[in-house]
Protein backbone atom coordinates (compact mmCIF):
# COMPACT_ATOMS: atom_id res chain seq x y z
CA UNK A 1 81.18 131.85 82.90
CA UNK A 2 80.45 128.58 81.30
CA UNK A 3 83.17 126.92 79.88
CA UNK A 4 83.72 123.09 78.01
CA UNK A 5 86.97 121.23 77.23
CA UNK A 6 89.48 118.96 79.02
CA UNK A 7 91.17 119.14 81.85
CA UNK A 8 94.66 117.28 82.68
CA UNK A 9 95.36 116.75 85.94
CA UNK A 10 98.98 115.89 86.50
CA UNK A 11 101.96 115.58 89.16
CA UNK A 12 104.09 115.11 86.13
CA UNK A 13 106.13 118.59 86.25
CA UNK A 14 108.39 117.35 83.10
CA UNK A 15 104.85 117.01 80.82
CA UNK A 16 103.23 120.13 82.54
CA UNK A 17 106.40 121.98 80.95
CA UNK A 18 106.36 120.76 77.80
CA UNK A 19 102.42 121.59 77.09
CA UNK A 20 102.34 124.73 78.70
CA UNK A 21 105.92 126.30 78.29
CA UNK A 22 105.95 129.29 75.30
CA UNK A 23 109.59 127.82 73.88
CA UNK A 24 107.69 124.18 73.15
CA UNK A 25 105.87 126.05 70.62
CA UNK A 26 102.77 124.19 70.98
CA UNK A 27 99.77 125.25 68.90
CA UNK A 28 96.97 125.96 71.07
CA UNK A 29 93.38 127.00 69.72
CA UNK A 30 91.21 128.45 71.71
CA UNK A 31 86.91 129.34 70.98
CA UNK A 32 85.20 131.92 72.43
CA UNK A 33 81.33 132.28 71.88
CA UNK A 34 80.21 135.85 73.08
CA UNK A 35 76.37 136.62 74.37
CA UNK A 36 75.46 140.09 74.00
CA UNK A 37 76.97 143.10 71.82
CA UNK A 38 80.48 143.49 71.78
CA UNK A 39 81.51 146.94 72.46
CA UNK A 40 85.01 149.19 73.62
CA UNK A 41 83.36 150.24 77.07
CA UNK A 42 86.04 149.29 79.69
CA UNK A 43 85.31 149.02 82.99
């Protein structure tokens, strides 16, 4: 819903690749903050 960080915006297909493809290996992190109760009701 509400969300901070960066955002690349790019025509550079060579770099897109190389940040976002799985066999780079690139260590991503990513934060989540959660309002509410956590629970295991699916919807």
């Amino acid at each position: 819903m509400y969300t901070s960080g960066a955002l690349i915006l790019t025509n550079d297909g060579e770099f897109v690749y190389k940040v976002t493809h799985p066999k780079h290996e690139i260590e991503k992190t990513y934060v989540v903050t959660v309002a509410g109760k956590v629970t295991r009701k699916r919807y």
